[in-house]
Protein backbone atom coordinates (compact mmCIF):
# COMPACT_ATOMS: atom_id res chain seq x y z
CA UNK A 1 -4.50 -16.16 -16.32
CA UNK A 2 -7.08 -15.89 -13.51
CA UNK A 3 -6.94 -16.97 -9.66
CA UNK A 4 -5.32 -20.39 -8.97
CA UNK A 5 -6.35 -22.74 -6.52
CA UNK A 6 -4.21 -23.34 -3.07
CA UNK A 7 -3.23 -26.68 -4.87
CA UNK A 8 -2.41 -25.44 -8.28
CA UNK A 9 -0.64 -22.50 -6.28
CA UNK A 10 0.98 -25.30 -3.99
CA UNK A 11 2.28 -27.46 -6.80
CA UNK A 12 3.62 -24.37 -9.06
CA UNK A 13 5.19 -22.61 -6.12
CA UNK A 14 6.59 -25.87 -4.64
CA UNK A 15 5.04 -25.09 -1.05
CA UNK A 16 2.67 -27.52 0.45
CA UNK A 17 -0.85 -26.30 0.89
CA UNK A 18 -0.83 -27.02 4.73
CA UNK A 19 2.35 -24.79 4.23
CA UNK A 20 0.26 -21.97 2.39
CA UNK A 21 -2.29 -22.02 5.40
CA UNK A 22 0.71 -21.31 7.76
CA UNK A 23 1.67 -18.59 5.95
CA UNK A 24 -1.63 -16.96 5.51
CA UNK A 25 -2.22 -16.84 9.42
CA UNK A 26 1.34 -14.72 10.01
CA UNK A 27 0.35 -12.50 7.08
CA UNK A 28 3.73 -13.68 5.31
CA UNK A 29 1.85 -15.08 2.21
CA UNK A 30 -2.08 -13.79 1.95
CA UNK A 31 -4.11 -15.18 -0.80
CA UNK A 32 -5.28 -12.83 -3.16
CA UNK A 33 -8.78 -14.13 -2.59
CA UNK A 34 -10.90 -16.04 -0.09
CA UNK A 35 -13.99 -17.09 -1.15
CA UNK A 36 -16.39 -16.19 1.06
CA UNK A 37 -18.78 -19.29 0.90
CA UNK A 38 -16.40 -22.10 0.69
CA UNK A 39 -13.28 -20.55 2.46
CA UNK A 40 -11.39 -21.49 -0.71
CA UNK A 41 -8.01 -19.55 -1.02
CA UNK A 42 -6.75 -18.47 -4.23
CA UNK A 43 -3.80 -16.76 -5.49
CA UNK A 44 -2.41 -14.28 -8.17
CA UNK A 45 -0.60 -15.93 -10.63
CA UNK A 46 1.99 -12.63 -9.59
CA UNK A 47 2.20 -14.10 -6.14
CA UNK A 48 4.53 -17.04 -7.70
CA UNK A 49 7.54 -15.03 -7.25
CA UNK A 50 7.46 -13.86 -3.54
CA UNK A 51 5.88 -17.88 -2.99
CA UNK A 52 9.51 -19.16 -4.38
CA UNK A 53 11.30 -16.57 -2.64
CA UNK A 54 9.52 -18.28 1.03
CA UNK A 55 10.64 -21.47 -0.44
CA UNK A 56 14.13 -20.80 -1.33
CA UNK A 57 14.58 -19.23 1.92
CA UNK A 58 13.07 -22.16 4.00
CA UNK A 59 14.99 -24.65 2.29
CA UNK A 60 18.23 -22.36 3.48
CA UNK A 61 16.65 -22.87 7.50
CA UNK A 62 16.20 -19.27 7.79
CA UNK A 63 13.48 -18.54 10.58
CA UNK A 64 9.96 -17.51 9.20
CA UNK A 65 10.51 -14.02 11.04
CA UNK A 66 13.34 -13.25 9.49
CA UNK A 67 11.75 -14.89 5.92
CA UNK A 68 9.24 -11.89 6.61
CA UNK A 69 11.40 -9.46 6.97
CA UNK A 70 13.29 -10.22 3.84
CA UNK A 71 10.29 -10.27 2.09
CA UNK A 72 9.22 -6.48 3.08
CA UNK A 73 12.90 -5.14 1.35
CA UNK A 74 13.92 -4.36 -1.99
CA UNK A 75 16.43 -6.79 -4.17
CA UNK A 76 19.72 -5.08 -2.82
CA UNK A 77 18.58 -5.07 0.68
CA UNK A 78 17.10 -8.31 0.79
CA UNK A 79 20.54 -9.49 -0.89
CA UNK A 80 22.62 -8.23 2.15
CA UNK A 81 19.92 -9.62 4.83
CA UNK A 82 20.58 -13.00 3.18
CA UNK A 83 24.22 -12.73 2.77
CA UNK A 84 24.36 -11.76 6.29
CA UNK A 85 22.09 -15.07 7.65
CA UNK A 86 24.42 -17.29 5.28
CA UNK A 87 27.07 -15.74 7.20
CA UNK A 88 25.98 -16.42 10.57
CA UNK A 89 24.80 -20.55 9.35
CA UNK A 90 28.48 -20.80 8.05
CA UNK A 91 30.22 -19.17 11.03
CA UNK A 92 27.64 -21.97 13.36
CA UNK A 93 28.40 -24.32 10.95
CA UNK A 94 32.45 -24.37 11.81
CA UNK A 95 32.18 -23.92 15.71
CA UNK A 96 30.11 -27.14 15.47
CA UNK A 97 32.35 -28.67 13.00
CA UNK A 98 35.51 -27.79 15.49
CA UNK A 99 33.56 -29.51 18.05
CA UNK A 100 32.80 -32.73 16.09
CA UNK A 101 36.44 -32.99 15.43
CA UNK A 102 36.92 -32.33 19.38
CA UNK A 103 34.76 -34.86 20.42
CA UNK A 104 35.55 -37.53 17.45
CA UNK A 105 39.85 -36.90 18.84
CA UNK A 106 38.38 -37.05 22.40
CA UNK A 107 36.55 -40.38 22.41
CA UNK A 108 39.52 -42.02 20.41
CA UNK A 109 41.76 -40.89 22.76
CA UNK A 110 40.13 -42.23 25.58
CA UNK A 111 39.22 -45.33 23.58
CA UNK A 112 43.06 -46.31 23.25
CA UNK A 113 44.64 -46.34 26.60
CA UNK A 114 47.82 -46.52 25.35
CA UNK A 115 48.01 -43.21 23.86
CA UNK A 116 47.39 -41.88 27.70
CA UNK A 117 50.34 -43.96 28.79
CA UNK A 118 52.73 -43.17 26.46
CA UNK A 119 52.46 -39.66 25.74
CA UNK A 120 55.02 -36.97 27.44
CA UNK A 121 53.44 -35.25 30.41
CA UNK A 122 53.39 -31.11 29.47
CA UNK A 123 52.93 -28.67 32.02
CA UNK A 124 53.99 -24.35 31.54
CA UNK A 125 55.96 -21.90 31.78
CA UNK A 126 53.55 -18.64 32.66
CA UNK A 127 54.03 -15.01 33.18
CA UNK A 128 51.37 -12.25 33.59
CA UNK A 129 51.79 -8.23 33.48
CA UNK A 130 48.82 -5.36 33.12
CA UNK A 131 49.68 -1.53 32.83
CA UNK A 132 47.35 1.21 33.09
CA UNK A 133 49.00 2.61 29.87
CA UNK A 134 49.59 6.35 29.31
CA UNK A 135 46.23 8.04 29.08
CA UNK A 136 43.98 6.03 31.27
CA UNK A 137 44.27 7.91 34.94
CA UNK A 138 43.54 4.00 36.80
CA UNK A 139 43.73 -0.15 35.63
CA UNK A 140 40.63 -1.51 34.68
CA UNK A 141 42.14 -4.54 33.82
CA UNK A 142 43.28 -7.83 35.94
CA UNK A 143 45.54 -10.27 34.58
CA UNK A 144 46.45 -13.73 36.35
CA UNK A 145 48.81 -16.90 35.37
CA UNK A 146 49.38 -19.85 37.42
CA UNK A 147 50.80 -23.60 36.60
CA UNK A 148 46.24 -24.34 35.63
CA UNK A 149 44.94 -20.94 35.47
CA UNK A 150 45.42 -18.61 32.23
CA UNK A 151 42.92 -15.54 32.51
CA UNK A 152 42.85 -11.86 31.37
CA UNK A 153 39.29 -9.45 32.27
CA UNK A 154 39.03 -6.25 30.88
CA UNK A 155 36.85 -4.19 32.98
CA UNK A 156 34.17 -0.87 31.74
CA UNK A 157 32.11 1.30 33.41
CA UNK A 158 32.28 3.06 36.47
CA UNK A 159 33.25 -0.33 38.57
CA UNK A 160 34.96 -1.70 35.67
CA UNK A 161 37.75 -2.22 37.91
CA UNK A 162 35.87 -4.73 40.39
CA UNK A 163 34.40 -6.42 37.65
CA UNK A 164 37.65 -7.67 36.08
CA UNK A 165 38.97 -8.28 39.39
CA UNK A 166 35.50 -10.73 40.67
CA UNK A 167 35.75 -12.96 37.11
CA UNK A 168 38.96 -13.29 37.34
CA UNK A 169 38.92 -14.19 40.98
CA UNK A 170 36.00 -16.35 40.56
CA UNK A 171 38.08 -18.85 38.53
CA UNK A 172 40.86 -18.96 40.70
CA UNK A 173 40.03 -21.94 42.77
CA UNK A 174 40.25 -23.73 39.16
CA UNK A 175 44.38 -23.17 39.88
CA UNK A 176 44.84 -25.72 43.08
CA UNK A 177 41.06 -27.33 42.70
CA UNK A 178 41.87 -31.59 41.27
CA UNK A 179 40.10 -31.69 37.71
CA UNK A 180 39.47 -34.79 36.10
CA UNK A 181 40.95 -34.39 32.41
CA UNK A 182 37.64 -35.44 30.98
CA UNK A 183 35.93 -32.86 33.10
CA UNK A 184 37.91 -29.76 32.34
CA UNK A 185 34.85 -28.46 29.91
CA UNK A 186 32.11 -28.07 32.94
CA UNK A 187 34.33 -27.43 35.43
CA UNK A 188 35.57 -24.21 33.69
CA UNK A 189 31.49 -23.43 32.34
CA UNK A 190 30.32 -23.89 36.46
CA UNK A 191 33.43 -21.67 37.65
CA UNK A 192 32.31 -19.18 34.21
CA UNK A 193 28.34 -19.43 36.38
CA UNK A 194 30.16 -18.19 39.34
CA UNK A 195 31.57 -15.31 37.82
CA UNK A 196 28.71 -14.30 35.64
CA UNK A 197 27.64 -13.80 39.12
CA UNK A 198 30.28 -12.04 41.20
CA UNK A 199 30.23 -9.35 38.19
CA UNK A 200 26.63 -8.89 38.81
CA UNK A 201 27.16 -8.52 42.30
CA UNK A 202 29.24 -5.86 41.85
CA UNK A 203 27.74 -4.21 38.40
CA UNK A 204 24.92 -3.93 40.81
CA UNK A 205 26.31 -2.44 44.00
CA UNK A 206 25.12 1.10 44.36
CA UNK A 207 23.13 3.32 42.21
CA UNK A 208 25.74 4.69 40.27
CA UNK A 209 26.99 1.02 38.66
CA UNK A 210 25.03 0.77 35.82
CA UNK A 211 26.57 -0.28 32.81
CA UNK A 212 30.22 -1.47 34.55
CA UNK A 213 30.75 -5.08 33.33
CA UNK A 214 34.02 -6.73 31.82
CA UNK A 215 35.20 -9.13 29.51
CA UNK A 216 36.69 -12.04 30.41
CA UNK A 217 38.67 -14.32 28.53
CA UNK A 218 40.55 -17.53 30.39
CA UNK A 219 42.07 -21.03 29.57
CA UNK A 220 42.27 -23.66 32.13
CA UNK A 221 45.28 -26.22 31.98
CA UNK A 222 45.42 -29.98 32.49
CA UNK A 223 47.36 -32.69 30.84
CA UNK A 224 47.81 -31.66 26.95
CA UNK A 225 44.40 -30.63 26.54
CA UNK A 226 43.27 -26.35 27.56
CA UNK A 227 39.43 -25.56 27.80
CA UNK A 228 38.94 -22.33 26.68
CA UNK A 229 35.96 -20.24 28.02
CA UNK A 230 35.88 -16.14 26.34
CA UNK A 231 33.46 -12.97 26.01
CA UNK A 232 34.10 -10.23 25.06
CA UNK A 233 37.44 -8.65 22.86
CA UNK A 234 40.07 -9.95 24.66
CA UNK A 235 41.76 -12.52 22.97
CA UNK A 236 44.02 -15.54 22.81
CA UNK A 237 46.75 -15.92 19.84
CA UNK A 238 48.43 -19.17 19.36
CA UNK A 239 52.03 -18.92 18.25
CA UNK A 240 52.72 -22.77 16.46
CA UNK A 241 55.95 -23.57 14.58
CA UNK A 242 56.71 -19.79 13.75
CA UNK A 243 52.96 -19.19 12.35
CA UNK A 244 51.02 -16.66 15.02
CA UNK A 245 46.74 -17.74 15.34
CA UNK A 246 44.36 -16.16 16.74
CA UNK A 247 41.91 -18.74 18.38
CA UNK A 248 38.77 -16.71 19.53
CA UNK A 249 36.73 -14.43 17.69
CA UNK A 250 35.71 -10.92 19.04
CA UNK A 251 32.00 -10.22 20.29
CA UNK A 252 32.07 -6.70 18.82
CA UNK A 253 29.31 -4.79 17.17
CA UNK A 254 32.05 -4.32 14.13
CA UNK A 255 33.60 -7.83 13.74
CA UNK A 256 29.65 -8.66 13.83
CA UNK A 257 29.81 -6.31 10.44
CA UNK A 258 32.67 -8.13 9.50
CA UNK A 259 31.18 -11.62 9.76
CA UNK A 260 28.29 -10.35 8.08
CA UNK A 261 29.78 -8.69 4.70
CA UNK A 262 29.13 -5.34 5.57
CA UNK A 263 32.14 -3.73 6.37
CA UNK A 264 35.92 -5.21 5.56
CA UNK A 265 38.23 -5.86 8.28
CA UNK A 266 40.49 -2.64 7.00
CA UNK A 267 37.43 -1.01 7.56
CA UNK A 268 36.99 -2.47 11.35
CA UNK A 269 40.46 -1.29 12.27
CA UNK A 270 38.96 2.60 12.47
CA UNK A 271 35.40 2.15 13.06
CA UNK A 272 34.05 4.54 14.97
CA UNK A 273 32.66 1.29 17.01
CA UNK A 274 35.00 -0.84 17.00
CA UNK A 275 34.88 -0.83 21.07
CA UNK A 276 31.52 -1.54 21.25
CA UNK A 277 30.80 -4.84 23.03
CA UNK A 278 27.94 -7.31 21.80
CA UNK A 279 28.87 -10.29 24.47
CA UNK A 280 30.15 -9.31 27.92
CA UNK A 281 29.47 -10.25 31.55
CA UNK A 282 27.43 -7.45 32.84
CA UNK A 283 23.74 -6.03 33.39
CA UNK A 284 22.19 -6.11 30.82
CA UNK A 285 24.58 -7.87 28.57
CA UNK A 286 24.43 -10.91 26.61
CA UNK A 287 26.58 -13.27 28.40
CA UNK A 288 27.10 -16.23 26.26
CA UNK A 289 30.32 -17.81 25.84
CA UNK A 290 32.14 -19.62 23.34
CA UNK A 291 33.52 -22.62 25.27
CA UNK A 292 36.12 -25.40 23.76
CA UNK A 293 38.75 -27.71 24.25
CA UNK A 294 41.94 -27.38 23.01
CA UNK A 295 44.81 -29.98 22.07
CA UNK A 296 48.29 -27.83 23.04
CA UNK A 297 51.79 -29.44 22.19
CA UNK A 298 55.37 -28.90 23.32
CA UNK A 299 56.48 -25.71 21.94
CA UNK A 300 53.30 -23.78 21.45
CA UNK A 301 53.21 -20.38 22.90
CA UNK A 302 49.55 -18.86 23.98
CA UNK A 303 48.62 -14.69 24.50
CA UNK A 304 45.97 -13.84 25.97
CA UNK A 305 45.49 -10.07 26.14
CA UNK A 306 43.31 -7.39 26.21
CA UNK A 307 42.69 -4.92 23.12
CA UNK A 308 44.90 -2.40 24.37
CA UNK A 309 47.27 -4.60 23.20
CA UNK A 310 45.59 -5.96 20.07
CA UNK A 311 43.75 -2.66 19.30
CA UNK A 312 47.10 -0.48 18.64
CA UNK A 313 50.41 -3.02 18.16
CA UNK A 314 50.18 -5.06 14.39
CA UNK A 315 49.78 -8.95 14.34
CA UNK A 316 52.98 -9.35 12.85
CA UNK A 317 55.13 -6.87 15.87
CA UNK A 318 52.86 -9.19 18.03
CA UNK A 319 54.37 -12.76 16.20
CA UNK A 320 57.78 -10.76 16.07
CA UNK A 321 58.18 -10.16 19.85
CA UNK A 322 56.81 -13.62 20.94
CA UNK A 323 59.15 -15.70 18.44
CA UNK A 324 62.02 -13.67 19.31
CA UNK A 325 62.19 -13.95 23.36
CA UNK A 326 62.68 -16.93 25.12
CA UNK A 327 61.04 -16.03 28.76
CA UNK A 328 57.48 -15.49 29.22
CA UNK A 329 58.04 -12.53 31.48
CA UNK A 330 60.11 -10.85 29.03
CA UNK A 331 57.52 -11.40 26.27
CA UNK A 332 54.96 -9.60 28.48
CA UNK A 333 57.55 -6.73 29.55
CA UNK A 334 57.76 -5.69 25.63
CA UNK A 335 54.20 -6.26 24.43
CA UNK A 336 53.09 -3.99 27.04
CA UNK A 337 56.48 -1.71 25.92
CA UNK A 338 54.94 -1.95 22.43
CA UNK A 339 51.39 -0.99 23.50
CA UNK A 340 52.57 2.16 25.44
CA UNK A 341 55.19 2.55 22.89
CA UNK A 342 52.22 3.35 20.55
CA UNK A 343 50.59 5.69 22.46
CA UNK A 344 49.60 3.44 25.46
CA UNK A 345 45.75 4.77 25.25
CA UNK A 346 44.20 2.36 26.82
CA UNK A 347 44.58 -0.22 29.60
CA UNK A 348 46.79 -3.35 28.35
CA UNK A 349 47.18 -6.65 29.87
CA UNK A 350 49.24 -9.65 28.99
CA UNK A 351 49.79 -13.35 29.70
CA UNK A 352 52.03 -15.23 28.22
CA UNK A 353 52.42 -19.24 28.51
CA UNK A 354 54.87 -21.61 26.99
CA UNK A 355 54.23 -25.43 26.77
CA UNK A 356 56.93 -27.40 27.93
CA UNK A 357 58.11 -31.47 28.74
CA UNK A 358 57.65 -31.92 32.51
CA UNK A 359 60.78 -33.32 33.71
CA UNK A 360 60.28 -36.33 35.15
């Protein structure tokens, strides 16, 4: 079979021609052939293969750069490069599904006054507790709880300690500040903005500071509803009816490997870098959030802590201490017991809240 046409190459390949000109000019797809009086492009009847390949791809919404990339690789590469896009889509896919079903519960809730009127008020119960554990010489961590305020900022670097400290005090204000219950989402995203900040004010004070930065991981309480702002690999757990969830996802170089296929989460547990931040507030960092609302009912329990808790104490000790005390403060007092009870070698902060009837 000889040269084919850009149409005949178009309709066999299932790529438009206009399509096949695109690709040309960003070297992803070059014809085998121009003809050098009419301009004509024509293409090996071999070419079919990587054509299909482009069109499979774009018909999955993967970006033309990365399309070009997975062209350059062999079968098993270019297998993990598109198990790891699918990944990511899928993982997009269910933040903005969680959303829909935020928004859809939202706008019928405020659509039917009478499920304002009638529903119990809930307020908390809080306590909060950080140890330096039994290797590190100071605290890089800062942990705070108050009756609107849930936050936990695990500081690294040489002003590590600062850091935590200016997020956390950032949001503070958010604790005695009046917050519209349909306004909780950009009031916490504005007071996140204002600690972005105070972290680079202080990642950037003296020569010496580069690379400090923290995490910072904080809910913000009014009503029923808790908007949830987190970077980093602290987290928040979510103890409901006896079952113990973990409601953010860590922005680590390893759960990224996770997500992806690469590496199992057995595997995670003893990476050599498993510590390694992708998302944080500092310079240089990538300081994106994940932001959402959350419905809480009477009865939940909510951790937030930083991985010197999570890093060395098992999910299930974790459920076990928080279904089996009734105070907040004495749930923190033995998670952080558990964390230095297991070598303690990090930092290790705790907050612990409890959602309870207000009594009227």
């Amino acid at each position: 079979m000889g040269l084919l046409t850009i149409g005949a190459f178009a309709k066999a390949s299932r790529l438009s021609p206009k399509a096949l000109r695109l690709y040309d000019e960003l070297g992803l797809l070059t014809p085998a052939r121009v003809d050098p009086v009419t301009g004509y492009r024509l293409y090996a009847p071999e070419q079919l293969d990587q054509a299909r390949l482009v069109a499979w791809l774009r018909r999955l919404g993967m970006p033309l750069a990365r399309i070009q990339h997975v062209c350059t690789l062999e079968a098993g590469p270019a297998a993990q490069e598109i198990r790891a896009f699918w990944a990511q889509v899928e993982a997009d896919v269910a933040a903005r599904r969680g959303l829909a079903a935020f928004l859809i519960d939202h706008l019928s809730w405020k659509d039917d006054p009478a499920m304002s009127s009638t529903a119990q008020p809930l307020g908390i119960r809080y306590a909060a507790l950080s140890d330096a554990g039994l290797v590190r010489e100071s605290n890089q961590d800062t942990a705070y709880a108050g009756s609107r305020l849930l936050a936990v900022a695990d500081g690294y670097g040489e002003q590590g300690a600062p850091a935590s400290a200016a997020a956390v005090d950032a949001l503070k204000r958010l604790d005695t500040d009046g917050i519209p219950a349909g306004n909780l989402l950009n009031v916490l995203e504005d007071a996140f903005e204002e600690a972005k900040q105070a972290v680079h004010d202080v990642s950037g004070a003296g020569s010496s500071a580069g690379g400090a930065g923290t995490t910072l991981t904080a809910m913000l309480w009014t009503g029923s509803r808790l908007a949830l702002v987190h970077i980093g690999d602290s987290r928040v757990c979510l103890l409901r009816e006896g079952e113990l969830f973990q409601i953010t996802h860590d922005h680590t170089m390893v759960q990224s490997m996770v997500d992806e296929g690469r590496i199992s989460p057995e595997e995670a547990a003893s990476h050599p870098q498993r510590s390694l931040l992708i998302r944080a507030l500092g310079e240089g960092a990538d300081a994106t959030p994940d932001m959402r609302l959350h419905d809480a009912r009477r009865g939940d329990r909510y951790l937030l802590c930083s991985d010197g808790l999570s890093a060395v104490v098992a999910a299930g000790e974790i459920r076990r201490v928080l279904s089996g005390t009734d105070e907040p403060e004495q749930a923190v007092r033995e998670l952080i017991a558990l964390a230095n009870g297991s070598g303690g070698p990090d930092n290790v902060s705790c907050v612990v809240a409890d959602v309870v009837e207000l009594q009227l």
